[in-house]
N, C-alpha and C. Protein backbone atom coordinates (compact mmCIF):
# COMPACT_ATOMS: atom_id res chain seq x y z
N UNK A 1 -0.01 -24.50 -23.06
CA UNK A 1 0.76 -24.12 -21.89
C UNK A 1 0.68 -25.26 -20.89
N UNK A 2 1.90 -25.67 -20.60
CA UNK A 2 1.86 -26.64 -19.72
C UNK A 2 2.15 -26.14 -17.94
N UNK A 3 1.54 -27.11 -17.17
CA UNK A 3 1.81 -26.71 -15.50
C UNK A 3 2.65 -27.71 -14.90
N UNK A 4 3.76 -27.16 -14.33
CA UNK A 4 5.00 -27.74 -13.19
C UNK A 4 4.34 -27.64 -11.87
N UNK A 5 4.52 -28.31 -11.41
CA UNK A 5 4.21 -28.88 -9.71
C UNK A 5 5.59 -28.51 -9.12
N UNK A 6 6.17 -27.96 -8.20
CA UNK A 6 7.16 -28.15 -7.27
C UNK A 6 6.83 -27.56 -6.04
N UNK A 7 7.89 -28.16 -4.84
CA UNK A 7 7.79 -27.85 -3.74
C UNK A 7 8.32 -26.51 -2.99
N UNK A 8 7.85 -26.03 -2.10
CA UNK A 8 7.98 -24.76 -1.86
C UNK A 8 8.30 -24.84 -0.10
N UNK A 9 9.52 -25.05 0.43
CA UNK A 9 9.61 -24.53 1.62
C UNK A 9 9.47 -23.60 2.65
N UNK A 10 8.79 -23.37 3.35
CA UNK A 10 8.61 -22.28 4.34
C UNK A 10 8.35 -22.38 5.99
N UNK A 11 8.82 -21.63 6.30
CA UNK A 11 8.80 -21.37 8.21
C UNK A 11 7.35 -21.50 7.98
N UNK A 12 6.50 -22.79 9.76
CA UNK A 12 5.55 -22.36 9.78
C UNK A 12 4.83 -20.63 9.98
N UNK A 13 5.49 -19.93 10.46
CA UNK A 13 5.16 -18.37 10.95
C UNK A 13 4.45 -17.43 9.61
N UNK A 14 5.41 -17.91 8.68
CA UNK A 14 5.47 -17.43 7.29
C UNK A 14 4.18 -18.48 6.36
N UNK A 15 3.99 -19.71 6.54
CA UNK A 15 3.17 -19.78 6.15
C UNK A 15 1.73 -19.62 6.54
N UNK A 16 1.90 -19.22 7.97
CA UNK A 16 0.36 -19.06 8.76
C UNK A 16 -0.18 -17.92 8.02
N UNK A 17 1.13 -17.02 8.06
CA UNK A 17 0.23 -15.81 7.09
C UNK A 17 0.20 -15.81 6.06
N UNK A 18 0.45 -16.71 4.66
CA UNK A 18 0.38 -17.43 3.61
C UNK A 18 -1.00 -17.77 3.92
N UNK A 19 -1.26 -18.77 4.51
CA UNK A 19 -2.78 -19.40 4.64
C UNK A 19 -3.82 -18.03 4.78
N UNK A 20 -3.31 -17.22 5.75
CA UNK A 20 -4.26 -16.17 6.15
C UNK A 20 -4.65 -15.19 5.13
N UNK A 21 -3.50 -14.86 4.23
CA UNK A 21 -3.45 -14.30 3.03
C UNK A 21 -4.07 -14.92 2.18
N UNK A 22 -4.58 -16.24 1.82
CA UNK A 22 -4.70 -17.21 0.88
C UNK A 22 -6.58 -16.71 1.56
N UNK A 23 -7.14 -16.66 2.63
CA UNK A 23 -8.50 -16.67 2.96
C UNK A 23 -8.62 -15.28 3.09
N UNK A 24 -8.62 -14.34 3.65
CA UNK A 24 -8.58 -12.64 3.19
C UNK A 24 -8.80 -12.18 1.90
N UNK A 25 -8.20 -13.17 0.66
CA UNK A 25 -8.48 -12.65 -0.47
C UNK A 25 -9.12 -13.82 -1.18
N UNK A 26 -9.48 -14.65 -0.41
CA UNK A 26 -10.55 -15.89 -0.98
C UNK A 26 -10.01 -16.37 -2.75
N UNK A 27 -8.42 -16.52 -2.33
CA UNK A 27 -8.07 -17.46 -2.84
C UNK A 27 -8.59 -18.95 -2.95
N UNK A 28 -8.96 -19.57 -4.15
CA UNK A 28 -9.59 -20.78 -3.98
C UNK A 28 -8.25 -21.63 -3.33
N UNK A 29 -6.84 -21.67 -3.78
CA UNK A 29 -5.65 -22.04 -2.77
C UNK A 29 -4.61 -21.48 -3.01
N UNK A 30 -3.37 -22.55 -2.25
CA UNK A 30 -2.23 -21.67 -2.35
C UNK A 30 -1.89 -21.31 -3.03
N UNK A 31 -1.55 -22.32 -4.57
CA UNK A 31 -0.66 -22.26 -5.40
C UNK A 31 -1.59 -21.20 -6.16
N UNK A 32 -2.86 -20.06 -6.52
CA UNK A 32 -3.32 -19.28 -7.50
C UNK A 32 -2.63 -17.91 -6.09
N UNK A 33 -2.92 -17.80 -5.00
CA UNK A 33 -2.15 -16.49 -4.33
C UNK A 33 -0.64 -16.61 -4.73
N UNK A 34 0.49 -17.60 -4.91
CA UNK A 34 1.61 -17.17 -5.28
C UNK A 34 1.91 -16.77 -6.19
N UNK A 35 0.92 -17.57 -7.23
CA UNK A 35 1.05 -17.00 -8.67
C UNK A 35 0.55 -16.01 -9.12
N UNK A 36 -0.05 -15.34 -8.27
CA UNK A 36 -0.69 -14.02 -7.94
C UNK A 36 0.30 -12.58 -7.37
N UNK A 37 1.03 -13.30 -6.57
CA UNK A 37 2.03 -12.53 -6.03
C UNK A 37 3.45 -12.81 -6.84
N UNK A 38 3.69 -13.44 -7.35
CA UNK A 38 4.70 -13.60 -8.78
C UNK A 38 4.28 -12.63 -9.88
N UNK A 39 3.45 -12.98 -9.94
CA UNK A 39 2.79 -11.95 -11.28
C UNK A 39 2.99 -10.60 -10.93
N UNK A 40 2.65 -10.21 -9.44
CA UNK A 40 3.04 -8.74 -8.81
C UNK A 40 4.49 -8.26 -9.25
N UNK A 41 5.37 -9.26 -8.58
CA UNK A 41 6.48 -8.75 -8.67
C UNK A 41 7.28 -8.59 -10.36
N UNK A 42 6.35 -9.51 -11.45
CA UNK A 42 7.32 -9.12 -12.67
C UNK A 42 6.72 -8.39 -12.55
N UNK A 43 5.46 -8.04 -12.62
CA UNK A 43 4.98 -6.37 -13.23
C UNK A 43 6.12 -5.46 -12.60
N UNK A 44 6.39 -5.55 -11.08
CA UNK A 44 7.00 -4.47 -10.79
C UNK A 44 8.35 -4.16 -11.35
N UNK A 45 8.70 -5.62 -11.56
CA UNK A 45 10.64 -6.04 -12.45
C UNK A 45 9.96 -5.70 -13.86
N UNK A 46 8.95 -5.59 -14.50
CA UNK A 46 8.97 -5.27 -16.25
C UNK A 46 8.86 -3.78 -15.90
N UNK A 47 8.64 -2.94 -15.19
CA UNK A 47 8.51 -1.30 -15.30
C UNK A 47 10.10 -0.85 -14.52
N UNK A 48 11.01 -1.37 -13.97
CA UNK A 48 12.23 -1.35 -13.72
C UNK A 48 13.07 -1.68 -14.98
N UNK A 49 13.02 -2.57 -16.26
CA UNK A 49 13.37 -2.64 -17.28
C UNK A 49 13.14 -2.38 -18.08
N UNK A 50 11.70 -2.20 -18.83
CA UNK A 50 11.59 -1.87 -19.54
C UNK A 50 11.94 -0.45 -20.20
N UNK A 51 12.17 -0.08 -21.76
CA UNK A 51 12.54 1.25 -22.44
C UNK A 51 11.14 1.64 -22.88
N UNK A 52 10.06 0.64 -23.33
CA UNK A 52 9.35 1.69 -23.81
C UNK A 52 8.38 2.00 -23.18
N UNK A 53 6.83 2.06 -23.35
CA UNK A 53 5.35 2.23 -22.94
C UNK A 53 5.18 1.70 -21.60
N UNK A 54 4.26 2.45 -20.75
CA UNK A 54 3.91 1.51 -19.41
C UNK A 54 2.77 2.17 -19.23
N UNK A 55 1.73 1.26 -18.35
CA UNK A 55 0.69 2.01 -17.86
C UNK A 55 1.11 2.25 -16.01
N UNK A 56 0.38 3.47 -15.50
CA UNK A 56 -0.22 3.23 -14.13
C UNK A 56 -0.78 4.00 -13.75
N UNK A 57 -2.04 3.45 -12.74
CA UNK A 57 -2.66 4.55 -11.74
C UNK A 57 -2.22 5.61 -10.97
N UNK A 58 -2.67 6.01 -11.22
CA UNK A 58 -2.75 7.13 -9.93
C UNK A 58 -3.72 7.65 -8.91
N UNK A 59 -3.33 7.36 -8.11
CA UNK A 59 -4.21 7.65 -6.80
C UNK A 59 -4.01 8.58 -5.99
N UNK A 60 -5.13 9.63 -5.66
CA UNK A 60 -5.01 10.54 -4.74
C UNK A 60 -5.79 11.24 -4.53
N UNK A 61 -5.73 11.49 -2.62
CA UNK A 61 -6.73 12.22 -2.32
C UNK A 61 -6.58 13.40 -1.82
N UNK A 62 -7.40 14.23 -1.91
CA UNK A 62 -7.18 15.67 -1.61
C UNK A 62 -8.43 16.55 -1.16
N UNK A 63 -7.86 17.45 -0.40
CA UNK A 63 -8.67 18.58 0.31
C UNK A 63 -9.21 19.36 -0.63
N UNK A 64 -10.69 19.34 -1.38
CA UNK A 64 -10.38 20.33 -2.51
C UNK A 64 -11.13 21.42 -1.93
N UNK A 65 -10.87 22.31 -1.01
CA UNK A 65 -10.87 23.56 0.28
C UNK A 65 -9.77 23.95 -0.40
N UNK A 66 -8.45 23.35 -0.32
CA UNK A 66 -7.56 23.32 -0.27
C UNK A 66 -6.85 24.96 -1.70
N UNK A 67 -6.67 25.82 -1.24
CA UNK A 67 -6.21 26.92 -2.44
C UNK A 67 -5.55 26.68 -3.40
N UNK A 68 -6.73 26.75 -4.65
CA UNK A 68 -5.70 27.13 -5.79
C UNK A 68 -5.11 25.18 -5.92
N UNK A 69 -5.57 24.24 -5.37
CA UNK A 69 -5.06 22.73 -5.53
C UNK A 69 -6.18 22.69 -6.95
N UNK A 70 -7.11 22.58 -6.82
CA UNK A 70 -7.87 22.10 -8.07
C UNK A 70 -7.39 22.43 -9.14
N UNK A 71 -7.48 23.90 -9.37
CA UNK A 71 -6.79 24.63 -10.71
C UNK A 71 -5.55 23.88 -10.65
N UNK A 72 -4.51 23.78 -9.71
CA UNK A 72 -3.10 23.31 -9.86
C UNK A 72 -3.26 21.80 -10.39
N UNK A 73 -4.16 21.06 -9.81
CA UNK A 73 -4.01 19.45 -10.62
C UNK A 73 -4.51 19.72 -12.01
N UNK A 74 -5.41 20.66 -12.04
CA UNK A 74 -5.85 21.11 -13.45
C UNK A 74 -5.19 21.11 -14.80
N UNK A 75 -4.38 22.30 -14.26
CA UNK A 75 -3.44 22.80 -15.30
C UNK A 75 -2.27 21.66 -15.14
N UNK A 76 -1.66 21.08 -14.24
CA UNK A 76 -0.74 19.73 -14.11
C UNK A 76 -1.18 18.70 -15.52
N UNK A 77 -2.15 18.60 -15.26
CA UNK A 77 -3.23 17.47 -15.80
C UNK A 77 -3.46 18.06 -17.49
N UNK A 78 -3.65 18.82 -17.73
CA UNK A 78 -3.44 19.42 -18.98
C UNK A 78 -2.07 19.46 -19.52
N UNK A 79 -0.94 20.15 -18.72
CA UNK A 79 0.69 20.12 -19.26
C UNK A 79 1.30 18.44 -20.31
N UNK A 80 0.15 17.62 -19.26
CA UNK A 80 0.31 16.15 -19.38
C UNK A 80 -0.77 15.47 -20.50
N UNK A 81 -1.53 16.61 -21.12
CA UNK A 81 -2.29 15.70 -21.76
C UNK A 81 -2.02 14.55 -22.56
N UNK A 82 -0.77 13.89 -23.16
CA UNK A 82 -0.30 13.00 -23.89
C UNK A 82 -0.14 11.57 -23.03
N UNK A 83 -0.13 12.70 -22.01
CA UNK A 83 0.19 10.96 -21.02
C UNK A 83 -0.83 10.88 -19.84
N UNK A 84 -1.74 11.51 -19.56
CA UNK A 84 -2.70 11.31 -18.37
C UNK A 84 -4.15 11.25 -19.23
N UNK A 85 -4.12 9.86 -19.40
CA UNK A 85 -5.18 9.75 -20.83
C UNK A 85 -6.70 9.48 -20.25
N UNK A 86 -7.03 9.57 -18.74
CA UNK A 86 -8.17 9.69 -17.86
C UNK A 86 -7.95 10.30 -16.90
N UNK A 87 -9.26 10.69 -16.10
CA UNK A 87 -9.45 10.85 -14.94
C UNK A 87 -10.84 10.43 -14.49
N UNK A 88 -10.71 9.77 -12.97
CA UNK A 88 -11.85 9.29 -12.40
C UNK A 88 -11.71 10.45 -11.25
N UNK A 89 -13.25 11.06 -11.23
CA UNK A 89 -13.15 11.67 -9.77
C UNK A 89 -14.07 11.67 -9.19
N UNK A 90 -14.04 11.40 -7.58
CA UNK A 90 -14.94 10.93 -6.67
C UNK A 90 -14.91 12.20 -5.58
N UNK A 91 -16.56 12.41 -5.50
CA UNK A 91 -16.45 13.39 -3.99
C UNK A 91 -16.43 12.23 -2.79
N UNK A 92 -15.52 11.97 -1.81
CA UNK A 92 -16.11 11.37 -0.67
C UNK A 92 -16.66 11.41 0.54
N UNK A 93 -16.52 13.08 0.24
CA UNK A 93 -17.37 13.69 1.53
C UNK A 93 -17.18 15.45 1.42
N UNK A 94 -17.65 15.99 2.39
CA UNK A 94 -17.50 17.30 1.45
C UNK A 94 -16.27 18.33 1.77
N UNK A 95 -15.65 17.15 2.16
CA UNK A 95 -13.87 18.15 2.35
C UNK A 95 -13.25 17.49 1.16
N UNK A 96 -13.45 16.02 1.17
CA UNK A 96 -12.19 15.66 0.27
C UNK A 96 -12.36 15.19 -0.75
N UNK A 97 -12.29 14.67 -1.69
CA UNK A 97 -12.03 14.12 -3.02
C UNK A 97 -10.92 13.36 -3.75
N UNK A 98 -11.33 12.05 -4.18
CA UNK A 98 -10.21 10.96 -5.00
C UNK A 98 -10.33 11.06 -6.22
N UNK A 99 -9.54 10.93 -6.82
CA UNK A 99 -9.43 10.64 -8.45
C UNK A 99 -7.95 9.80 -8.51
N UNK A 100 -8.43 8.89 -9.69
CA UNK A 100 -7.70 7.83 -10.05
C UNK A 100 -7.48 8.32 -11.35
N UNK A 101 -6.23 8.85 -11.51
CA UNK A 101 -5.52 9.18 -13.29
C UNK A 101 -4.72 7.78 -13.57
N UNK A 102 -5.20 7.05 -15.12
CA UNK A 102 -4.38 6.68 -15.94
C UNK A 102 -3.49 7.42 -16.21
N UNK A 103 -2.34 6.92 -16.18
CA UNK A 103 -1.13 7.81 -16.89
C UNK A 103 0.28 6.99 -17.29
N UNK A 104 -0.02 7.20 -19.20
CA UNK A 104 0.75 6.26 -20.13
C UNK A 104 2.56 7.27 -20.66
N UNK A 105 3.25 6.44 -20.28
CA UNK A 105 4.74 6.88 -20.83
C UNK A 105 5.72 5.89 -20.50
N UNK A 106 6.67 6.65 -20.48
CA UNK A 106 7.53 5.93 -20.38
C UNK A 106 7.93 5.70 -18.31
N UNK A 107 8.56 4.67 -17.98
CA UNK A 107 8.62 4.25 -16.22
C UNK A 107 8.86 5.87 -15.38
N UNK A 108 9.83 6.07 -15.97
CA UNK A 108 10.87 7.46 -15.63
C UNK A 108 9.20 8.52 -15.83
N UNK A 109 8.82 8.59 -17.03
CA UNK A 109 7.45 10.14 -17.08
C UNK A 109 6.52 9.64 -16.59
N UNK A 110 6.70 8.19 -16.05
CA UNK A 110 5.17 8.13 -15.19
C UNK A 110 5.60 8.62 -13.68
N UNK A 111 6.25 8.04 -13.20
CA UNK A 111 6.57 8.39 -12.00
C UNK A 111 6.80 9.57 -11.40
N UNK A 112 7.27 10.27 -12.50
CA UNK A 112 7.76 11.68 -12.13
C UNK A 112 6.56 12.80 -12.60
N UNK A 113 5.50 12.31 -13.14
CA UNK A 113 4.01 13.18 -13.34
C UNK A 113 4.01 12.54 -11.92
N UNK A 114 3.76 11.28 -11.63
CA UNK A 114 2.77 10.79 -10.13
C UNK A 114 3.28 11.95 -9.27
N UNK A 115 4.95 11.75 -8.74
CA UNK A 115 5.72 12.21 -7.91
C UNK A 115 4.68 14.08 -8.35
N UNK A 116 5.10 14.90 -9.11
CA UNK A 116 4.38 16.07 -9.39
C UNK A 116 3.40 15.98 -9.03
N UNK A 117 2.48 15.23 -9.17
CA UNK A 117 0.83 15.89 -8.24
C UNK A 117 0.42 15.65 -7.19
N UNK A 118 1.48 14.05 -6.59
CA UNK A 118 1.17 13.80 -5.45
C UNK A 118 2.25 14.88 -4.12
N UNK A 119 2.70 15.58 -4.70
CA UNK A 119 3.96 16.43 -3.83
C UNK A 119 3.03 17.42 -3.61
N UNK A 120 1.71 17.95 -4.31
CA UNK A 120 1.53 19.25 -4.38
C UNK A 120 0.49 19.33 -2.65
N UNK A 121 0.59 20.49 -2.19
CA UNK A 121 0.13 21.17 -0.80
C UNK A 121 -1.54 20.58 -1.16
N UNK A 122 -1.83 20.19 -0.06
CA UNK A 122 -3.22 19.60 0.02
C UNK A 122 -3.36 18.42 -0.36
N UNK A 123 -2.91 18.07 -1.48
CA UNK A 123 -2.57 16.11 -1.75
C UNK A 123 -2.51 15.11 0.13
N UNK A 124 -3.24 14.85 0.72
CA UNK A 124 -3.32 14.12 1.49
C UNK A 124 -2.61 12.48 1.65
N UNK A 125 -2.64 11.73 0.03
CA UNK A 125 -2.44 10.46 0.61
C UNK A 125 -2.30 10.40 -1.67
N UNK A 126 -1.40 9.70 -2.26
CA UNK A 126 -1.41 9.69 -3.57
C UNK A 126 -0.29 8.29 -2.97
N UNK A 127 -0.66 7.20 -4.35
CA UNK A 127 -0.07 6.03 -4.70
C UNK A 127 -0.06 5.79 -6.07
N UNK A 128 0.98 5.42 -6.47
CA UNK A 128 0.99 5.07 -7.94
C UNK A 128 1.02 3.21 -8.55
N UNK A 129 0.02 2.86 -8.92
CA UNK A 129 -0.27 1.63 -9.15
C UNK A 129 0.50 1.04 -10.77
N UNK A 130 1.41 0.23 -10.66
CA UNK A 130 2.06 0.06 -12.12
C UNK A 130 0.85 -0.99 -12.56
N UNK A 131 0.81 -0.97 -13.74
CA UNK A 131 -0.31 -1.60 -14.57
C UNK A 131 0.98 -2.24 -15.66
N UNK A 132 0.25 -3.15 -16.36
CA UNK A 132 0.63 -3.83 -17.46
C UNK A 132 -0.34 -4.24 -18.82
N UNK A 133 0.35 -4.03 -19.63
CA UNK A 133 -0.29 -4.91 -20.83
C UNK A 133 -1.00 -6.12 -20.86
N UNK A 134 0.00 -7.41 -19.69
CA UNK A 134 -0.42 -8.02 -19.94
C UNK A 134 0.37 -9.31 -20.38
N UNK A 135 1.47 -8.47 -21.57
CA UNK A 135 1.88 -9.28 -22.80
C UNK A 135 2.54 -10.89 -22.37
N UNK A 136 3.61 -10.38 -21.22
CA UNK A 136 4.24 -11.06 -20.81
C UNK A 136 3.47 -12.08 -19.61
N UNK A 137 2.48 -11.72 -19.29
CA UNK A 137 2.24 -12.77 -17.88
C UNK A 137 1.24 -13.69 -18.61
N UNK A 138 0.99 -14.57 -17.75
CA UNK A 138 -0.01 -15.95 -18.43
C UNK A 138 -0.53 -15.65 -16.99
């Protein structure tokens, strides 16, 4: 695999927070944060095209006080067993609770399981993280 050098124009404003971004995430320099943030965006352009397999997280936190929510991600989480192939769950205090679900299908059945558990009453704060294989990025 070979590496291209080229030049990259930008407003100073835009690159101050380039630099600032580049030390926040202790980038060793510029050019590994863009290629960092390139890599973001195919992942996000390969789950907009692609037909088959995808991975992504799921994130969300919840009141588990909250009625009848546990059993409901429960049984959610079971309907889905083919495609919610983990769960991580965290107490973070003694109202609320995170768990991070893997969940493998297709762009369209991931999103629309996320969209389903993160809609449900008591769900506080849910994000869905697209993941990749891999195959395609260097």
């Amino acid at each position: 695999m070979s590496t291209t050098r080229f030049g990259v124009s930008m407003d100073d404003d835009l690159l101050a927070k380039l630099d600032l971004h580049v030390r926040r995430k202790k980038y060793p320099n510029r050019s590994e944060a863009i290629r960092d943030l390139v890599r973001g965006a195919l992942v996000e352009e390969e789950w907009d095209g692609v037909r088959g397999e995808v991975i992504g997280v799921l994130v969300i936190v919840y009141d588990h006080h909250q009625r009848e929510l546990s059993s409901r991600l429960l049984r959610t989480e079971h309907g889905h067993h083919g495609e919610i192939v983990t769960t991580l769950h965290l107490h973070l205090d003694h109202d609320n609770c995170l768990e991070a679900k893997v969940i493998r299908g297709t762009p369209r059945a991931v999103r629309r399981i996320s969209d389903e558990l993160t809609a449900m009453k008591g769900v506080k704060y849910g994000r869905l993280i697209p993941a990749t294989a891999g195959k395609r990025l260097r």
